[in-house]
C-alpha atoms as a PDB file:
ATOM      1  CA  UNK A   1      42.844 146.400  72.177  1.00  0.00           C
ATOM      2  CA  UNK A   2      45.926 148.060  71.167  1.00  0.00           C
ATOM      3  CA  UNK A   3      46.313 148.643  67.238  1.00  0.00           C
ATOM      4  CA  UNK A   4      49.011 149.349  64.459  1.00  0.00           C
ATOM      5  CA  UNK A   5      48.614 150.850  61.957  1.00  0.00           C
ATOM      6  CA  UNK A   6      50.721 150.314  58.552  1.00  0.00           C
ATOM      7  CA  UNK A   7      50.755 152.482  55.273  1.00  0.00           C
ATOM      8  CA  UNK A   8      50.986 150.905  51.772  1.00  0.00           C
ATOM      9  CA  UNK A   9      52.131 152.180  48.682  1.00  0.00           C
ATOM     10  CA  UNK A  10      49.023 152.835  47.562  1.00  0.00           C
ATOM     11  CA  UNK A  11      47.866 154.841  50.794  1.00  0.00           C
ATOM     12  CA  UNK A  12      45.326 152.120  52.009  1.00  0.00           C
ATOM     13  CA  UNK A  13      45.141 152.049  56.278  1.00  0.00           C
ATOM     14  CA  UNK A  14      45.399 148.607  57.503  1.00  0.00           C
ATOM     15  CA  UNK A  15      45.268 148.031  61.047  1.00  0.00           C
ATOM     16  CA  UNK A  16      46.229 144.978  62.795  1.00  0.00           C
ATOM     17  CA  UNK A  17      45.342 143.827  65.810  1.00  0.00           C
ATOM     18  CA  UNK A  18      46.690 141.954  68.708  1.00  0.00           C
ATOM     19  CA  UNK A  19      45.052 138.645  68.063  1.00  0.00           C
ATOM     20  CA  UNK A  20      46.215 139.111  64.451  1.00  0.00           C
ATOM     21  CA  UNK A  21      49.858 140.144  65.425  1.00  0.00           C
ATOM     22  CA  UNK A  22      50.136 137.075  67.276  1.00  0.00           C
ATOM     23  CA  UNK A  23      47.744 134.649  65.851  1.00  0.00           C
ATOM     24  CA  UNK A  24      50.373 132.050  65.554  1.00  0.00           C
ATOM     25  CA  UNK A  25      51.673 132.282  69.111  1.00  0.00           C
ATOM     26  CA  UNK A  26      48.057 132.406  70.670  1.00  0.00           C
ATOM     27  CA  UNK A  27      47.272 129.268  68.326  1.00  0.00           C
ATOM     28  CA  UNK A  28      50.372 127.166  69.359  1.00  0.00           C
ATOM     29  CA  UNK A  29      49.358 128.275  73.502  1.00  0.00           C
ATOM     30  CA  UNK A  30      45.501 126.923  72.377  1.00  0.00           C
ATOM     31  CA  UNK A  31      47.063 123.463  71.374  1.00  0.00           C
ATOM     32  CA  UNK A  32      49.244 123.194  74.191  1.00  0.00           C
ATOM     33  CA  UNK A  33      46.648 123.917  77.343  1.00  0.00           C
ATOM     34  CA  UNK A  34      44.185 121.816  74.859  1.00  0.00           C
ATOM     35  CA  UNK A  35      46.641 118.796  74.966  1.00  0.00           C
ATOM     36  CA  UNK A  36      47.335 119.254  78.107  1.00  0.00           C
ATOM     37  CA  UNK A  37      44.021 119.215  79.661  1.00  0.00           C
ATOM     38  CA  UNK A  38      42.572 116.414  77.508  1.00  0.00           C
ATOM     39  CA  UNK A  39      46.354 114.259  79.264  1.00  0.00           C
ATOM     40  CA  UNK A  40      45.023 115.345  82.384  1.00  0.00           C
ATOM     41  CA  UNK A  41      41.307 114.113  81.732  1.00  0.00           C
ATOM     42  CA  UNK A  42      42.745 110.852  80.408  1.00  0.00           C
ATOM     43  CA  UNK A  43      45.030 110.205  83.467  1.00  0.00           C
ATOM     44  CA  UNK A  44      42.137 111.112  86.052  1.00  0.00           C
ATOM     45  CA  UNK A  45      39.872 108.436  83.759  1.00  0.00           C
ATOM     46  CA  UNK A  46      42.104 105.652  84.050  1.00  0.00           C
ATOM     47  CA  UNK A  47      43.387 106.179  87.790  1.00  0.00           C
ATOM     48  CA  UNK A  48      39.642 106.405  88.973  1.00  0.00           C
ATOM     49  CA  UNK A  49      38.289 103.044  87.645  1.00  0.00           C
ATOM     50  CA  UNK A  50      40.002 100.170  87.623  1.00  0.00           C
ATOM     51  CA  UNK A  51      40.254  97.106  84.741  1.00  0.00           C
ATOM     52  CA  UNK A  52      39.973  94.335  87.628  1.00  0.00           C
ATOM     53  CA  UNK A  53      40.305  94.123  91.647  1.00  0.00           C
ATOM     54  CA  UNK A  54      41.440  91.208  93.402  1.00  0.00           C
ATOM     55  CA  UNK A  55      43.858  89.258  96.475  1.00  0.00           C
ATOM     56  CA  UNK A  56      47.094  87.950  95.965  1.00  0.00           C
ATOM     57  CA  UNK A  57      48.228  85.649  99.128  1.00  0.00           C
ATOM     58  CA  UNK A  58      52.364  85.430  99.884  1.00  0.00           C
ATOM     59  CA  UNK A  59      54.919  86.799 101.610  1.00  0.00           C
ATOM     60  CA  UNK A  60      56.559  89.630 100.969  1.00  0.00           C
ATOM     61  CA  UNK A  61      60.240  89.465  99.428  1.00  0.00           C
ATOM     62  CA  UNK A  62      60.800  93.006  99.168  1.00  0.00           C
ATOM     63  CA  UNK A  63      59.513  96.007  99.322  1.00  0.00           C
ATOM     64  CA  UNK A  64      61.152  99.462  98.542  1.00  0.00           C
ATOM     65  CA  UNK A  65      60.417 103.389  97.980  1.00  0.00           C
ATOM     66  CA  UNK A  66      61.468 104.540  94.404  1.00  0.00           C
ATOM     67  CA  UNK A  67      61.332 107.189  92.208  1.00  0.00           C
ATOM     68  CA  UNK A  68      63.305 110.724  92.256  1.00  0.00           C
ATOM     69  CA  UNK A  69      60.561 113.078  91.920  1.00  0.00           C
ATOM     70  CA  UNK A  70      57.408 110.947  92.057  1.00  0.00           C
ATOM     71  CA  UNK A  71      58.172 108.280  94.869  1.00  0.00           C
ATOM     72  CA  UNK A  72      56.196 105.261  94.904  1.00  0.00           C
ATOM     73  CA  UNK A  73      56.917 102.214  97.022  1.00  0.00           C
ATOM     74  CA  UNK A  74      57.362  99.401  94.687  1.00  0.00           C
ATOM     75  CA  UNK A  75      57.549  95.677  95.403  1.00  0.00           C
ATOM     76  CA  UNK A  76      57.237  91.597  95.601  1.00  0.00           C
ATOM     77  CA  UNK A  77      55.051  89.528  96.384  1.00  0.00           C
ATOM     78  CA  UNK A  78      56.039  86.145  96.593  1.00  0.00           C
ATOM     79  CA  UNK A  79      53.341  83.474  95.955  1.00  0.00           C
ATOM     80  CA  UNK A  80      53.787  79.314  96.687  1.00  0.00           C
ATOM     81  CA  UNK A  81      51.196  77.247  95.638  1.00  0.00           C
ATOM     82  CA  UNK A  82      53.361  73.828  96.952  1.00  0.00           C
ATOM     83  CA  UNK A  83      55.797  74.109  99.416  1.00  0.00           C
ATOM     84  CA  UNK A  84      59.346  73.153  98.062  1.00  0.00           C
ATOM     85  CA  UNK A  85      58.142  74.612  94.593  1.00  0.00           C
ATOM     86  CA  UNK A  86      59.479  77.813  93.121  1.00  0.00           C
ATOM     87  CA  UNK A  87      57.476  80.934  93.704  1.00  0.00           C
ATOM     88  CA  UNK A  88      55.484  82.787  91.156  1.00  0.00           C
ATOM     89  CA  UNK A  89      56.551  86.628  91.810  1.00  0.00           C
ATOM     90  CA  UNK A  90      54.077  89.065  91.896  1.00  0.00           C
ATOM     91  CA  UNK A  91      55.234  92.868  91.108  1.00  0.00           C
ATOM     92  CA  UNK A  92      53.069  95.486  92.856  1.00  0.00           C
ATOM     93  CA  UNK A  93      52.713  99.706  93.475  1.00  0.00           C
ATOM     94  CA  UNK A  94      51.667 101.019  96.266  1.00  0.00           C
ATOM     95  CA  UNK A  95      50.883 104.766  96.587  1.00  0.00           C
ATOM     96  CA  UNK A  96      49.574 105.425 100.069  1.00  0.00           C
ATOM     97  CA  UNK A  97      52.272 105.652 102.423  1.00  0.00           C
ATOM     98  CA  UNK A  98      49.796 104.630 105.300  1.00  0.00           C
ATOM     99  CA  UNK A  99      49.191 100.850 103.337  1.00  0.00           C
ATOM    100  CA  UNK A 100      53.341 100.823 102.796  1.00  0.00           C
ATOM    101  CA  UNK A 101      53.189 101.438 106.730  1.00  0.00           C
ATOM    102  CA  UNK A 102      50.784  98.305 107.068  1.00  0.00           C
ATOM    103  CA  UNK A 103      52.916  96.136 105.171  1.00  0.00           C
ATOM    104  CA  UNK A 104      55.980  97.135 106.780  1.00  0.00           C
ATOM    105  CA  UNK A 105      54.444  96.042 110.021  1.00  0.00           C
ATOM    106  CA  UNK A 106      53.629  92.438 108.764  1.00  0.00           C
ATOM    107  CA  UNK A 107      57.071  91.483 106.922  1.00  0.00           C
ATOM    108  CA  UNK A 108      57.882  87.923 107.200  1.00  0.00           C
ATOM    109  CA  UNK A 109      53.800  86.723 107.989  1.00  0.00           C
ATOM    110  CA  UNK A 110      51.739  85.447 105.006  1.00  0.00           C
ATOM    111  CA  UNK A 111      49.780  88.622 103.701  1.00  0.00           C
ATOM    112  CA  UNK A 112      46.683  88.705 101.505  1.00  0.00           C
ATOM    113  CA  UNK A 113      47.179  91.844  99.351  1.00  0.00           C
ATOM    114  CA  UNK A 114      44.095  93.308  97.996  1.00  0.00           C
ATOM    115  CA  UNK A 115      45.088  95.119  94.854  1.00  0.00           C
ATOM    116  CA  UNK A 116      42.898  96.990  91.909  1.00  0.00           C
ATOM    117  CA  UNK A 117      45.153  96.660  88.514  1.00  0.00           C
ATOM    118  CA  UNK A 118      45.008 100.014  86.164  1.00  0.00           C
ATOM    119  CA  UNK A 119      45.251  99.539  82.606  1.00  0.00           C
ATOM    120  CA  UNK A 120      46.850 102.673  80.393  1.00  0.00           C
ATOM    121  CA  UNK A 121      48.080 104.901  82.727  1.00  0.00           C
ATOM    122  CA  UNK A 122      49.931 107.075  81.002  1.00  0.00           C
ATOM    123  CA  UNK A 123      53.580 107.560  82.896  1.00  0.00           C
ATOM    124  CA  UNK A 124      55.296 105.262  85.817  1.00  0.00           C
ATOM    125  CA  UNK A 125      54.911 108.316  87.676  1.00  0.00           C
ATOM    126  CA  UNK A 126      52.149 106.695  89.511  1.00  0.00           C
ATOM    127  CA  UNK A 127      53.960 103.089  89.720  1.00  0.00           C
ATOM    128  CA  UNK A 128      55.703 100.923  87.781  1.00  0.00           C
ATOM    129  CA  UNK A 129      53.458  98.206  87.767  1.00  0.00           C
ATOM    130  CA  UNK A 130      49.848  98.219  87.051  1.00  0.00           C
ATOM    131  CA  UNK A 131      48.728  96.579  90.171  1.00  0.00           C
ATOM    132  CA  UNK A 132      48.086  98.693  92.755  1.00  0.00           C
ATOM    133  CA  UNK A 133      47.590  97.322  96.167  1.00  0.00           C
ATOM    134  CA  UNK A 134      44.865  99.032  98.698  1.00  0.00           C
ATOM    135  CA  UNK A 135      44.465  97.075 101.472  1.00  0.00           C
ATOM    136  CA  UNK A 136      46.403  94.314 103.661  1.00  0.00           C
ATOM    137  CA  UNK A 137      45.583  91.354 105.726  1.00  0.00           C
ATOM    138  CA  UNK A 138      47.516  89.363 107.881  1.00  0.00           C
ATOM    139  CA  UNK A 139      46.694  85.765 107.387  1.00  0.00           C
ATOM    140  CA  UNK A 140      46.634  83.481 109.975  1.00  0.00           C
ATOM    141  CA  UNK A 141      47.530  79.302 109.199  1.00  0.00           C
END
């Protein structure tokens, strides 16, 4: 460790060293990779378990890929319980561009989503929604 040494009026040596020169700028660093790591611990928490899992059975009104730096496809799911009734919309994220792929193929059948819904996540870097489908089924009448 480098030192520096400093000369008072009354001829005492003091030396300080490089933690103590830059205390301050190594305690700021210390919060910031602190923050940052417990962030990261909370958004790998809440992305690996999920608040409830489930099916949703419609057809798909749209579905789209969004986002400018993280790109998630996002989209609908609409649900009719009585034909000639208004559907109940159901918003969904999907992250796996194989799944997107899946869905793609069955566009205009009746799908049963399978979908785990993530509560707290931190940014809508990971989807807008917090359903987030994982599997799909075509379903036959």
């Amino acid at each position: 460790m480098a030192t520096q040494t400093a000369t008072t009026t009354t001829g005492v040596v003091h030396r300080e060293t490089f933690f103590r020169r830059h205390r301050w700028k190594l305690l700021l660093l210390a919060v910031v990779l602190v923050g940052g790591g417990l962030f990261s611990l909370y958004t790998m928490a809440v992305m690996a378990f999920s608040y409830s899992k489930g099916d949703r059975v419609g057809y798909i009104q749209k579905l789209s890929k969004k986002g400018w730096l993280c790109r998630t496809w996002e989209g609908e799911l609409a649900i009719t319980q009585i034909p000639g009734a208004p559907p109940v919309v159901f918003d969904f994220s999907i992250r796996s561009d194989a799944v997107a792929a899946e869905l793609a193929k069955a566009e205009g059948k009746r799908v049963s989503l399978t979908y785990e819904q993530k509560v707290g996540v931190p940014t809508t870097c990971f989807g807008e929604t917090p359903y987030f489908v994982t599997g799909v089924r075509v379903v036959t009448q």
